[in-house]
Protein backbone atom coordinates (compact mmCIF):
# COMPACT_ATOMS: atom_id res chain seq x y z
CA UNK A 1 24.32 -18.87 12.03
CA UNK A 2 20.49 -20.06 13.66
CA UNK A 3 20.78 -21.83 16.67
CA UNK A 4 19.44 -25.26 16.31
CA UNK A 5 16.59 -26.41 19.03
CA UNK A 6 17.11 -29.47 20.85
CA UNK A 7 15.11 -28.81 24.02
CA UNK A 8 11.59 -29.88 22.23
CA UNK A 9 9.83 -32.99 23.69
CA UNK A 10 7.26 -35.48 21.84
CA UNK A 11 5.47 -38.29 22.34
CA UNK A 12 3.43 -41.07 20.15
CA UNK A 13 0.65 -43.24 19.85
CA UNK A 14 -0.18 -46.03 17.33
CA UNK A 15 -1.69 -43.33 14.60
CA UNK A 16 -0.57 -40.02 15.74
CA UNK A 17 2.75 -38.17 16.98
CA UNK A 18 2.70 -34.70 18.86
CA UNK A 19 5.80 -32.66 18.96
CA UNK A 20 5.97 -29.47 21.04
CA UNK A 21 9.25 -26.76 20.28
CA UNK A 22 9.15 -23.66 22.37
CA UNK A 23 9.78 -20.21 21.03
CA UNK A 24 12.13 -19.41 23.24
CA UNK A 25 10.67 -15.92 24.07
CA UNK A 26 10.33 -14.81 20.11
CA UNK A 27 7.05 -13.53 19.02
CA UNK A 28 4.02 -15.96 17.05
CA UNK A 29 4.03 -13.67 14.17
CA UNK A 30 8.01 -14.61 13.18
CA UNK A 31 7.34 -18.31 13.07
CA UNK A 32 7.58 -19.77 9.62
CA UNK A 33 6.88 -23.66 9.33
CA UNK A 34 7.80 -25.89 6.42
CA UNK A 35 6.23 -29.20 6.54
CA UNK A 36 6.29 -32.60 3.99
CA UNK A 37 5.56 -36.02 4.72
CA UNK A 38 8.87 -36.51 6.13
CA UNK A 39 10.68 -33.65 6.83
CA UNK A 40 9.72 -30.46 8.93
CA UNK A 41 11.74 -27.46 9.37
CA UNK A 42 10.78 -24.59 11.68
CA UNK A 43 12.74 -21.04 11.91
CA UNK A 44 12.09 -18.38 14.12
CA UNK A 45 15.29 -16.27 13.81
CA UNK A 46 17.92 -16.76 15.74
CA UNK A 47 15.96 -20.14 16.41
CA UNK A 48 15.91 -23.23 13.59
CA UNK A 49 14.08 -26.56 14.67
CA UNK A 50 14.57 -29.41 11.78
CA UNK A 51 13.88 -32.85 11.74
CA UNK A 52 13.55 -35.79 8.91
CA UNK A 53 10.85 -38.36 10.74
CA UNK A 54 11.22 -41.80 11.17
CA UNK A 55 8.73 -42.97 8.63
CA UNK A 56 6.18 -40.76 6.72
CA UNK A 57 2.86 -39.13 7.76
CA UNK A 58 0.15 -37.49 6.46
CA UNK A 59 0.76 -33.87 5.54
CA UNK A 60 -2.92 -33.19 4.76
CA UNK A 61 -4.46 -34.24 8.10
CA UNK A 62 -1.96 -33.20 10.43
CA UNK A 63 -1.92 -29.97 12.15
CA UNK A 64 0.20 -27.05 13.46
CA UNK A 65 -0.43 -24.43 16.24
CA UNK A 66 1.50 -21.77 17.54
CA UNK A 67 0.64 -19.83 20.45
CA UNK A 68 1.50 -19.55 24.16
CA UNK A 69 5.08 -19.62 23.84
CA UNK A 70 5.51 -23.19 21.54
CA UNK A 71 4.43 -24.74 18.76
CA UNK A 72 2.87 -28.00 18.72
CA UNK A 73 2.55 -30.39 15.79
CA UNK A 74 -0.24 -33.32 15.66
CA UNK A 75 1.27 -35.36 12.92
CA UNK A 76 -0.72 -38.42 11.50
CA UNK A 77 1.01 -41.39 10.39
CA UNK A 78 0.67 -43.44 7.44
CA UNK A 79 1.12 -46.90 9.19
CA UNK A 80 0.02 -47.51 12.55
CA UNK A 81 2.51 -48.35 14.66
CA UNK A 82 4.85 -47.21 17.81
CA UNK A 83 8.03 -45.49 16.40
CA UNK A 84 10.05 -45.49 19.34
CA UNK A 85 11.73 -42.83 18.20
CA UNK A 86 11.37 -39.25 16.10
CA UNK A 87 13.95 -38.88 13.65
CA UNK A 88 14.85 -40.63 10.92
CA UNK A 89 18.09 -43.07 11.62
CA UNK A 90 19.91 -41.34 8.91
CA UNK A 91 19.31 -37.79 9.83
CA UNK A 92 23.25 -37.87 11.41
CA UNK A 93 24.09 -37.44 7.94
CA UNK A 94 24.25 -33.96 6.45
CA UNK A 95 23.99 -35.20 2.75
CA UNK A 96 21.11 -37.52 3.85
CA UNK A 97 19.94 -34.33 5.60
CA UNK A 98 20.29 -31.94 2.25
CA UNK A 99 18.58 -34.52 -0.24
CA UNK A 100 16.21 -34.76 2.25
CA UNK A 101 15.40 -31.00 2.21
CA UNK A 102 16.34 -30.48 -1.40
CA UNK A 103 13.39 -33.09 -1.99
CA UNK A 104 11.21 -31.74 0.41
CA UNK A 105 11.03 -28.18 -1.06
CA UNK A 106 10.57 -29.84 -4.63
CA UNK A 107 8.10 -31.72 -3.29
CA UNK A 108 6.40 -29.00 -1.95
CA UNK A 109 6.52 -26.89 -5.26
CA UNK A 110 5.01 -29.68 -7.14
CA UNK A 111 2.30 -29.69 -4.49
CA UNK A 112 1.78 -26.16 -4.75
CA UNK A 113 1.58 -26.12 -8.50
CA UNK A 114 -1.11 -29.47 -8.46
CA UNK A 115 -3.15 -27.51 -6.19
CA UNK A 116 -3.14 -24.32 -8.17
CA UNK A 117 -4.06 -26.07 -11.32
CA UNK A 118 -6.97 -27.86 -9.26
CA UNK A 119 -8.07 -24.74 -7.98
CA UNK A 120 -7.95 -23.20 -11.79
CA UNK A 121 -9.83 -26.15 -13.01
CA UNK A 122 -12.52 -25.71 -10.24
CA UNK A 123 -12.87 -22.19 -10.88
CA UNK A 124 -13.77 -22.97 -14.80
CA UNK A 125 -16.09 -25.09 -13.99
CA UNK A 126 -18.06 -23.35 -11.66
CA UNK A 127 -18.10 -20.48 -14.43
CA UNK A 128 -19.77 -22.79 -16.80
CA UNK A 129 -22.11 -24.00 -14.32
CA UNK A 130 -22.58 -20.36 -13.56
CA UNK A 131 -22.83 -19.51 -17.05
CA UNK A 132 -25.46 -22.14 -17.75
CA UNK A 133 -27.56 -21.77 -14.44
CA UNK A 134 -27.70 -18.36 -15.49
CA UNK A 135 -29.16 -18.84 -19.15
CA UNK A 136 -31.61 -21.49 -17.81
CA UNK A 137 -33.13 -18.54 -15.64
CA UNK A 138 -32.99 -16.25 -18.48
CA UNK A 139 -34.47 -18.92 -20.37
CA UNK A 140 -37.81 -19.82 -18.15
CA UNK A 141 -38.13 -15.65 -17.65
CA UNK A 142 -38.46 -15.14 -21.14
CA UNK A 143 -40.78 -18.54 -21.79
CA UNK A 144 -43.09 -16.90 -18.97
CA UNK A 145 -43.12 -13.29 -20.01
CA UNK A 146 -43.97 -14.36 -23.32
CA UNK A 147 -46.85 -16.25 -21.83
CA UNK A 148 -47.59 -13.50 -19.93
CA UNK A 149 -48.27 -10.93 -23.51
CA UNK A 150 -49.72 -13.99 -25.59
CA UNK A 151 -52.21 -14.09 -22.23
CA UNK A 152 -52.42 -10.45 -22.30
CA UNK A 153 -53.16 -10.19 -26.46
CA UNK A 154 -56.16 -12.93 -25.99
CA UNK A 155 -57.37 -11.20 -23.63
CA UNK A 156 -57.28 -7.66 -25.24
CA UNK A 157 -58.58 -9.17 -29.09
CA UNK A 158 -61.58 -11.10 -27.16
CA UNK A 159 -62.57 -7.90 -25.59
CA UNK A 160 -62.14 -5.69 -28.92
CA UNK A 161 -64.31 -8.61 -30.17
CA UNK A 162 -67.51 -8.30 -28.08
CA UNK A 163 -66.93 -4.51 -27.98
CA UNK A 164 -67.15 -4.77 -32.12
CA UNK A 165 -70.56 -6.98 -31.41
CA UNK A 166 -71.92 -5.23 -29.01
CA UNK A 167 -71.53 -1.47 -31.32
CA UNK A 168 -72.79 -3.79 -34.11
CA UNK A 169 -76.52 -4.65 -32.59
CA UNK A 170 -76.94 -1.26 -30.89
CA UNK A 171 -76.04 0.47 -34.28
CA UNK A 172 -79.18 -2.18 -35.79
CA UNK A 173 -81.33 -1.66 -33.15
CA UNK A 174 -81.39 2.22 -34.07
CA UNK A 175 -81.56 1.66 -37.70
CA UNK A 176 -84.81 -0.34 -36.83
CA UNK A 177 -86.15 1.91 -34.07
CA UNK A 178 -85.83 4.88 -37.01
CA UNK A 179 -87.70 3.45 -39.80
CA UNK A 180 -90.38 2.09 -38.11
CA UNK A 181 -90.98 6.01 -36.74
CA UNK A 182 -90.89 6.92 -39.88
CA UNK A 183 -93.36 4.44 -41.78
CA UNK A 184 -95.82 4.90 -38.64
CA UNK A 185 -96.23 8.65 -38.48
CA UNK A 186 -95.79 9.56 -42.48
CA UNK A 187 -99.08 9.75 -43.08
CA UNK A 188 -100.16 12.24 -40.00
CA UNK A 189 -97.38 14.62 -40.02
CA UNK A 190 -98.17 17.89 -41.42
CA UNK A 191 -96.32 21.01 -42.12
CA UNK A 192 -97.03 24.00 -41.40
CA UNK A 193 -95.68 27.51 -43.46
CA UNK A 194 -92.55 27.49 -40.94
CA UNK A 195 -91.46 23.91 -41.62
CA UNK A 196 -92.29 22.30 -38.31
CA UNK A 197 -93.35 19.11 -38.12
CA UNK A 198 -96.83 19.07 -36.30
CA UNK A 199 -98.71 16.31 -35.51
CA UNK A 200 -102.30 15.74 -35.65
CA UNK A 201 -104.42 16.20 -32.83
CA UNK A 202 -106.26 12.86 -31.67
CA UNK A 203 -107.28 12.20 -27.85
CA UNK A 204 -107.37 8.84 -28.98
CA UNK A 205 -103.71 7.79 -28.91
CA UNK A 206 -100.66 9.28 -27.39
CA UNK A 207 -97.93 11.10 -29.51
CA UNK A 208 -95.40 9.09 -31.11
CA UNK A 209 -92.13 8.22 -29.36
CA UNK A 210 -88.92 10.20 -30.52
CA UNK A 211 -86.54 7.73 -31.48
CA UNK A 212 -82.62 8.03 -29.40
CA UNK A 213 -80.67 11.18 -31.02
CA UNK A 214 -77.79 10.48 -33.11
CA UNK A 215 -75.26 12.47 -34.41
CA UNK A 216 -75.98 13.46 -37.79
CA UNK A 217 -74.37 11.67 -41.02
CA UNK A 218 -74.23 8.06 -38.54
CA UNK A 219 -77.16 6.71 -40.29
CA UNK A 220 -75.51 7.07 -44.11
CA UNK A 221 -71.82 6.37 -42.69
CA UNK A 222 -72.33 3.18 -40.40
CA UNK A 223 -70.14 4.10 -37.96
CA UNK A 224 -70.31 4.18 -34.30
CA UNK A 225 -70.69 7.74 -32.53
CA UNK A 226 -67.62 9.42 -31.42
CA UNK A 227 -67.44 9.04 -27.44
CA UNK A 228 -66.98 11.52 -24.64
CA UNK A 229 -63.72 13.24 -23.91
CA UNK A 230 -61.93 11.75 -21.14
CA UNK A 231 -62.43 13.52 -17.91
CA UNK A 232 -59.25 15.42 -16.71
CA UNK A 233 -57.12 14.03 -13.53
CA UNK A 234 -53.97 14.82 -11.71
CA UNK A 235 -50.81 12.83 -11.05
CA UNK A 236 -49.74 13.67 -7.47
CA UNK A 237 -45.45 13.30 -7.90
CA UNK A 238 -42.94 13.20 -4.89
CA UNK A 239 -39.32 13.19 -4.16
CA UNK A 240 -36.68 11.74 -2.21
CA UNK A 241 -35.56 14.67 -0.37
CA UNK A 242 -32.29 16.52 -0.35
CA UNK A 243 -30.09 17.97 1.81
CA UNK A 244 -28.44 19.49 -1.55
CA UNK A 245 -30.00 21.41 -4.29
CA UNK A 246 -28.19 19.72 -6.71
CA UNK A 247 -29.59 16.00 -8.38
CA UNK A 248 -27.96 13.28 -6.86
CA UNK A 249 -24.36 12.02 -8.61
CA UNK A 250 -23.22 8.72 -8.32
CA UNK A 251 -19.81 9.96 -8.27
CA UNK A 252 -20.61 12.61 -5.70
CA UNK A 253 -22.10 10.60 -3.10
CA UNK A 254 -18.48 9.88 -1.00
CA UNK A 255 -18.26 14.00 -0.78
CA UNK A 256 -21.81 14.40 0.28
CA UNK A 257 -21.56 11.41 2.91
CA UNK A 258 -18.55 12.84 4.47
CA UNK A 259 -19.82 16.88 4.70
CA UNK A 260 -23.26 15.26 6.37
CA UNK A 261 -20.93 13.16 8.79
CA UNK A 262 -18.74 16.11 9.52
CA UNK A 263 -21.86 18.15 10.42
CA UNK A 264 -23.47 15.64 12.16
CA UNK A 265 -20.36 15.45 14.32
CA UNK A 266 -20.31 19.19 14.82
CA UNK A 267 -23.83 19.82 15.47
CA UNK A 268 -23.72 17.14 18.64
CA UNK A 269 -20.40 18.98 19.95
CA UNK A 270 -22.19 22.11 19.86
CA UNK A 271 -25.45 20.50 21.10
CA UNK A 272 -23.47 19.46 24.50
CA UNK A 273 -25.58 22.11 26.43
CA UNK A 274 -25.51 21.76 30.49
CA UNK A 275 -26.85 24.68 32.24
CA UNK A 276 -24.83 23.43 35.22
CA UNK A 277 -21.69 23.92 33.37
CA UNK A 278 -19.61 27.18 32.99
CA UNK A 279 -18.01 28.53 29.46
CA UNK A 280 -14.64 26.85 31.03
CA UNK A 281 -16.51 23.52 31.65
CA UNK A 282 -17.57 23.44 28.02
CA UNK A 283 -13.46 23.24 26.87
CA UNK A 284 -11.92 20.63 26.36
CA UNK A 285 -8.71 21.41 27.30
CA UNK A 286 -10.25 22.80 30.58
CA UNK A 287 -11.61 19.53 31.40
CA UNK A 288 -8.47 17.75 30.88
CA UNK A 289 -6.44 19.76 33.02
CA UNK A 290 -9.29 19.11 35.52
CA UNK A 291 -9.24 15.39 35.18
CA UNK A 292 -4.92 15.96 35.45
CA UNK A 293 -5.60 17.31 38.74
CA UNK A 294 -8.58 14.58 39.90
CA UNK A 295 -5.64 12.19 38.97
CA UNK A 296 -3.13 13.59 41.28
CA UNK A 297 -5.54 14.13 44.16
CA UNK A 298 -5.85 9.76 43.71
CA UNK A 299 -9.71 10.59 42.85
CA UNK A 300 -9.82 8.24 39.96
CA UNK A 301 -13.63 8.27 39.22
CA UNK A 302 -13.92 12.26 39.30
CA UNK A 303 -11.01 11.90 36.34
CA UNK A 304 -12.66 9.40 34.70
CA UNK A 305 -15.81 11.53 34.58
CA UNK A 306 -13.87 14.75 33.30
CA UNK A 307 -12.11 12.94 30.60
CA UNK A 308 -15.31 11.20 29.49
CA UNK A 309 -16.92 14.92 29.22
CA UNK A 310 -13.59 16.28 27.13
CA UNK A 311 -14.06 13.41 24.59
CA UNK A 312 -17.64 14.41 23.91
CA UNK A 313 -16.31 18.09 22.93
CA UNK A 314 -13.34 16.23 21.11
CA UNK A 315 -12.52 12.94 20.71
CA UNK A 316 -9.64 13.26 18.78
CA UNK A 317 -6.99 13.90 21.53
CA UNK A 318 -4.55 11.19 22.34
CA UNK A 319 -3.36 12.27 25.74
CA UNK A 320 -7.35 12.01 26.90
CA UNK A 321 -7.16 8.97 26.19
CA UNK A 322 -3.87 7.90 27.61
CA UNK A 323 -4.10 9.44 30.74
CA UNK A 324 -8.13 8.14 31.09
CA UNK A 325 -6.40 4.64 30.65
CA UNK A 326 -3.91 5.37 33.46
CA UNK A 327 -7.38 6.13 35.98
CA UNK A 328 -8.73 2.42 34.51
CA UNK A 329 -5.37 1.17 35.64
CA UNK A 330 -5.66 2.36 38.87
CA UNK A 331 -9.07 1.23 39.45
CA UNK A 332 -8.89 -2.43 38.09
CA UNK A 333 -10.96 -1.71 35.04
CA UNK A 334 -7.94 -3.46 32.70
CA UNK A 335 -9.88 -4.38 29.67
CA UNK A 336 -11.03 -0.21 29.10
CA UNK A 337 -7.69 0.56 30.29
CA UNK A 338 -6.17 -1.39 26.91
CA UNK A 339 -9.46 0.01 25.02
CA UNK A 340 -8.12 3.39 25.78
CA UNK A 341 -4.62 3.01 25.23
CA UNK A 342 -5.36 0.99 22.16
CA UNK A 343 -7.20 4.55 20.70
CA UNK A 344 -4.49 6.40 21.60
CA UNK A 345 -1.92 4.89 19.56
CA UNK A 346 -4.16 4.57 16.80
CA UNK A 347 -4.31 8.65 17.06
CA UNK A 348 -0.28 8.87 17.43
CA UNK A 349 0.27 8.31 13.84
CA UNK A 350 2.51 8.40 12.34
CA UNK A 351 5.00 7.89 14.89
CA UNK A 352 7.00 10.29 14.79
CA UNK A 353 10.14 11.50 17.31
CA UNK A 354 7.10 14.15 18.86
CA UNK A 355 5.11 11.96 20.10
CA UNK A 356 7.55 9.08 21.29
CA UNK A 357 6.70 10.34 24.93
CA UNK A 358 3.06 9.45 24.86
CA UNK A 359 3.20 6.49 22.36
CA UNK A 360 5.94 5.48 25.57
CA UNK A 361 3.48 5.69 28.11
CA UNK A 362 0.53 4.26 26.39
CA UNK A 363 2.36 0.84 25.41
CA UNK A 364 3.49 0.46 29.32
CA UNK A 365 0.45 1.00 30.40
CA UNK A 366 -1.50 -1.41 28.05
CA UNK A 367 1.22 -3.88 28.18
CA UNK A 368 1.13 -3.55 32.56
CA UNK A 369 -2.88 -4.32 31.86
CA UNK A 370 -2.05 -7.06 29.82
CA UNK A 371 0.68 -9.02 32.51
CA UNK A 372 -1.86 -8.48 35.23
CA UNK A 373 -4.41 -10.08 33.19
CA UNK A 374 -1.78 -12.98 33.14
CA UNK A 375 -1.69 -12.25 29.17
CA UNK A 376 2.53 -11.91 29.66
CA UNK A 377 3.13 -12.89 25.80
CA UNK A 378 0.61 -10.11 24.67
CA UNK A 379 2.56 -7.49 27.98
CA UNK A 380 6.21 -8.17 26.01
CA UNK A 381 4.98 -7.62 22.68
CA UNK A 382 4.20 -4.16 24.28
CA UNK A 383 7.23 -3.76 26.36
CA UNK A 384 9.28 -4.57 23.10
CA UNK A 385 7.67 -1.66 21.31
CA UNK A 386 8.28 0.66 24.33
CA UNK A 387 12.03 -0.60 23.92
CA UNK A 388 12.39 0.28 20.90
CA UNK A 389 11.38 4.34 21.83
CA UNK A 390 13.24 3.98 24.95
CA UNK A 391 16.31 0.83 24.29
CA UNK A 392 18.03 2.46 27.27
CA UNK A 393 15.44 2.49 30.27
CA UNK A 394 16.35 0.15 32.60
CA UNK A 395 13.29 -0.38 34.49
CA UNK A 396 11.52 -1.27 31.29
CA UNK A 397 14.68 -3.82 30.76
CA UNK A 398 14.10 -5.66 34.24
CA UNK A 399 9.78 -5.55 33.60
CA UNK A 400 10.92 -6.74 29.70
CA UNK A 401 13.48 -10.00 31.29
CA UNK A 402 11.54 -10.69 34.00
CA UNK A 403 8.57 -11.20 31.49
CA UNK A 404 10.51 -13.45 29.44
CA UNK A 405 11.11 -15.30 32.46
CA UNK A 406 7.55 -16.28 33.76
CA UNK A 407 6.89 -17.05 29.67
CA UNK A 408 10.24 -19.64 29.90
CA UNK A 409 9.25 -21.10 33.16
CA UNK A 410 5.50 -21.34 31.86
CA UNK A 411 6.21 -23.02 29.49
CA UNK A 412 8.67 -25.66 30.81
CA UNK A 413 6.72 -26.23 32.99
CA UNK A 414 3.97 -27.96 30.25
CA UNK A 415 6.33 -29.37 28.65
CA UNK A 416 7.44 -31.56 31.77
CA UNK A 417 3.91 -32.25 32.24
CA UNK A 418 3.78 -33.39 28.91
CA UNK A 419 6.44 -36.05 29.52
CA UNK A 420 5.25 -37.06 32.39
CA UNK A 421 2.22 -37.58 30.40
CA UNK A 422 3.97 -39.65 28.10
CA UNK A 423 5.84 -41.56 29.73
């Protein structure tokens, strides 16, 4: 059966009531809050807080948040007035109490179902508008490309135009040039036996002009002479390139990506060159040992610096980690001390009975960073977990209660200052 809470405090003002219930220890994440505009219920097992208010409030402008050991509710009320007091003068009654619930979750369904048919609604009609934006665009594209080629075919039949004009007068002004040649010189050209055209000798006037060769047949056919070929040219292609022979594949790509990564990654372990270092110095296992012993010694940096040269080589081992977090402990650095062991437990999966040793010491030591960073709700959650691989260590009990305590006391604490406040 849940344990009701009675120990919350609240206080009021003409438009708005705040209500702090503490958690009593249990974690944010195992809060679940039920809320109408007259009833809220709040159960955090073995925990249950439930109250029917006074007079109704807002629902849509009030607020909840849960964190630092409570939860505290900024309610806004309908009609602005002074209460005097929370609950409703009927909620003595258990039937009262039930209707009041019963009503409450109905309440809430019908909410839930209003809001999911507003949200389909909204969602249709931004698809039309969607729909339509999109064929207006498609609309003015196609009005301006077609612009664009009735532009383009004005522009082309204009110039096949003067080009048909211009072939036109030059093809007259040869006709003419030809004729008159003809008419002009008929009546001095001679022939000799060999059928050459000779003309006849006067000092007096210069030899006639030869008229602009054409190719033969143009002067019975009409038709403009035959142009030049083209001159030839070359088309200078390039590709992307490729680490692969193969064409690229769509459905390849992932592999491909992945091979380059892993050979990335291997060609910077094996580029870790040092001609200070020895073959020993260049294993990774070597260095950790060396850091193990730094650590022992109490020289903290020189372990640091050995476990920072054995990731480099491999960053894949957990207990590098780990035990690099332990030298940040010792040193003060907390927040790379809860980097580290954060890494490490991300590496000790799955968890497994194996590595319940090191997943042990890597949640004490990030949750030890965490309390002396004063963060004591974030240092249980971590105790819990080393609990639950150890339920029978009583040191970790004593850290574990005494943890709970300061988070009790904290939090009592505010809420006597809160009504003191009130009051």
């Amino acid at each position: 059966m849940p344990l009701a809470v009675k120990d919350y405090t609240w206080d009021e003002t003409e438009t708005t009531v705040h209500i702090v219930v503490p958690l009593k220890g249990v974690k944010a994440n195992k809060v679940d809050i039920f809320s109408t505009d007259e009833y809220i219920k709040v159960s955090f097992p073995p925990y249950i807080f439930e109250v029917a208010l006074f007079e109704p409030v807002d629902d849509g402008k009030g607020s909840a948040q849960v964190g630092n050991g409570a939860i505290k509710f900024d309610l806004v009320k309908q009609e602005p007035r002074i209460w005097t007091r929370l609950t409703s003068v009927q909620s003595g009654d258990k039937d009262v109490m039930k209707s009041k619930r019963q009503a409450a979750v109905e309440a809430a369904h019908a909410r839930a179902e209003q809001e999911k048919n507003d949200k389909a609604v909204k969602k249709r009609e931004a698809e039309r508008y969607s729909v339509k934006q999109q064929m207006e665009v498609q609309k003015k594209r196609k009005t301006k490309v077609d612009e664009a080629i009735d532009m383009e075919r004005t522009q082309a039949m204009a110039e096949l135009e003067e080009w048909k004009e211009k072939q036109q007068s030059e093809e007259l002004a040869n006709e003419v040039e030809v004729s008159d040649d003809d008419n002009e010189d008929s009546d001095k050209n001679i022939f000799n036996e060999a059928g050459i055209v000779a003309y006849e000798t006067d000092i007096s006037r210069e030899p006639p002009s030869v008229a602009p060769r054409c190719i033969p047949g143009s002067e019975k056919t009409g038709k403009a002479p035959t142009p030049a070929p083209r001159t030839k040219g070359s088309i200078e292609i390039k590709f992307t390139p490729r680490v692969f022979p193969t064409p690229q594949r769509e459905s390849r790509k992932a592999d491909e990506d992945t091979w380059l990564k892993k050979q990335a990654e291997a060609r910077r372990v094996i580029g870790v060159e040092d001609p200070d270092l020895t073959e020993e110095e260049k294993n990774p296992d070597f260095l950790k040992d060396k850091g193990d012993k730094f650590y022992q010694n109490g020289n903290y940096l020189a372990a640091v610096n050995a476990y920072n040269q054995a990731l480099k080589l491999n960053g894949k081992l957990h207990a590098i980690f780990s035990n690099r977090a332990a030298c940040h402990l010792q040193i003060g650095n907390l927040m790379k001390c809860i980097e580290d062991c954060s890494k490490a437990i991300e590496l000790l999966t799955p968890p497994v009975e194996a590595n319940a040793n090191s997943r042990l010491k890597a949640h004490i030591r990030r949750g030890t960073a965490f309390c002396r960073l004063e963060l004591y709700v974030e240092g249980l959650m971590d105790y819990d977990a080393a609990l639950k691989i150890s339920p029978d260590n009583p040191k970790l009990i004593a850290d574990a209660n005494k943890m709970r305590t300061i988070i009790q006391s904290s939090n009592e604490a505010g809420y006597e200052d809160d009504v003191d406040e009130s009051s």
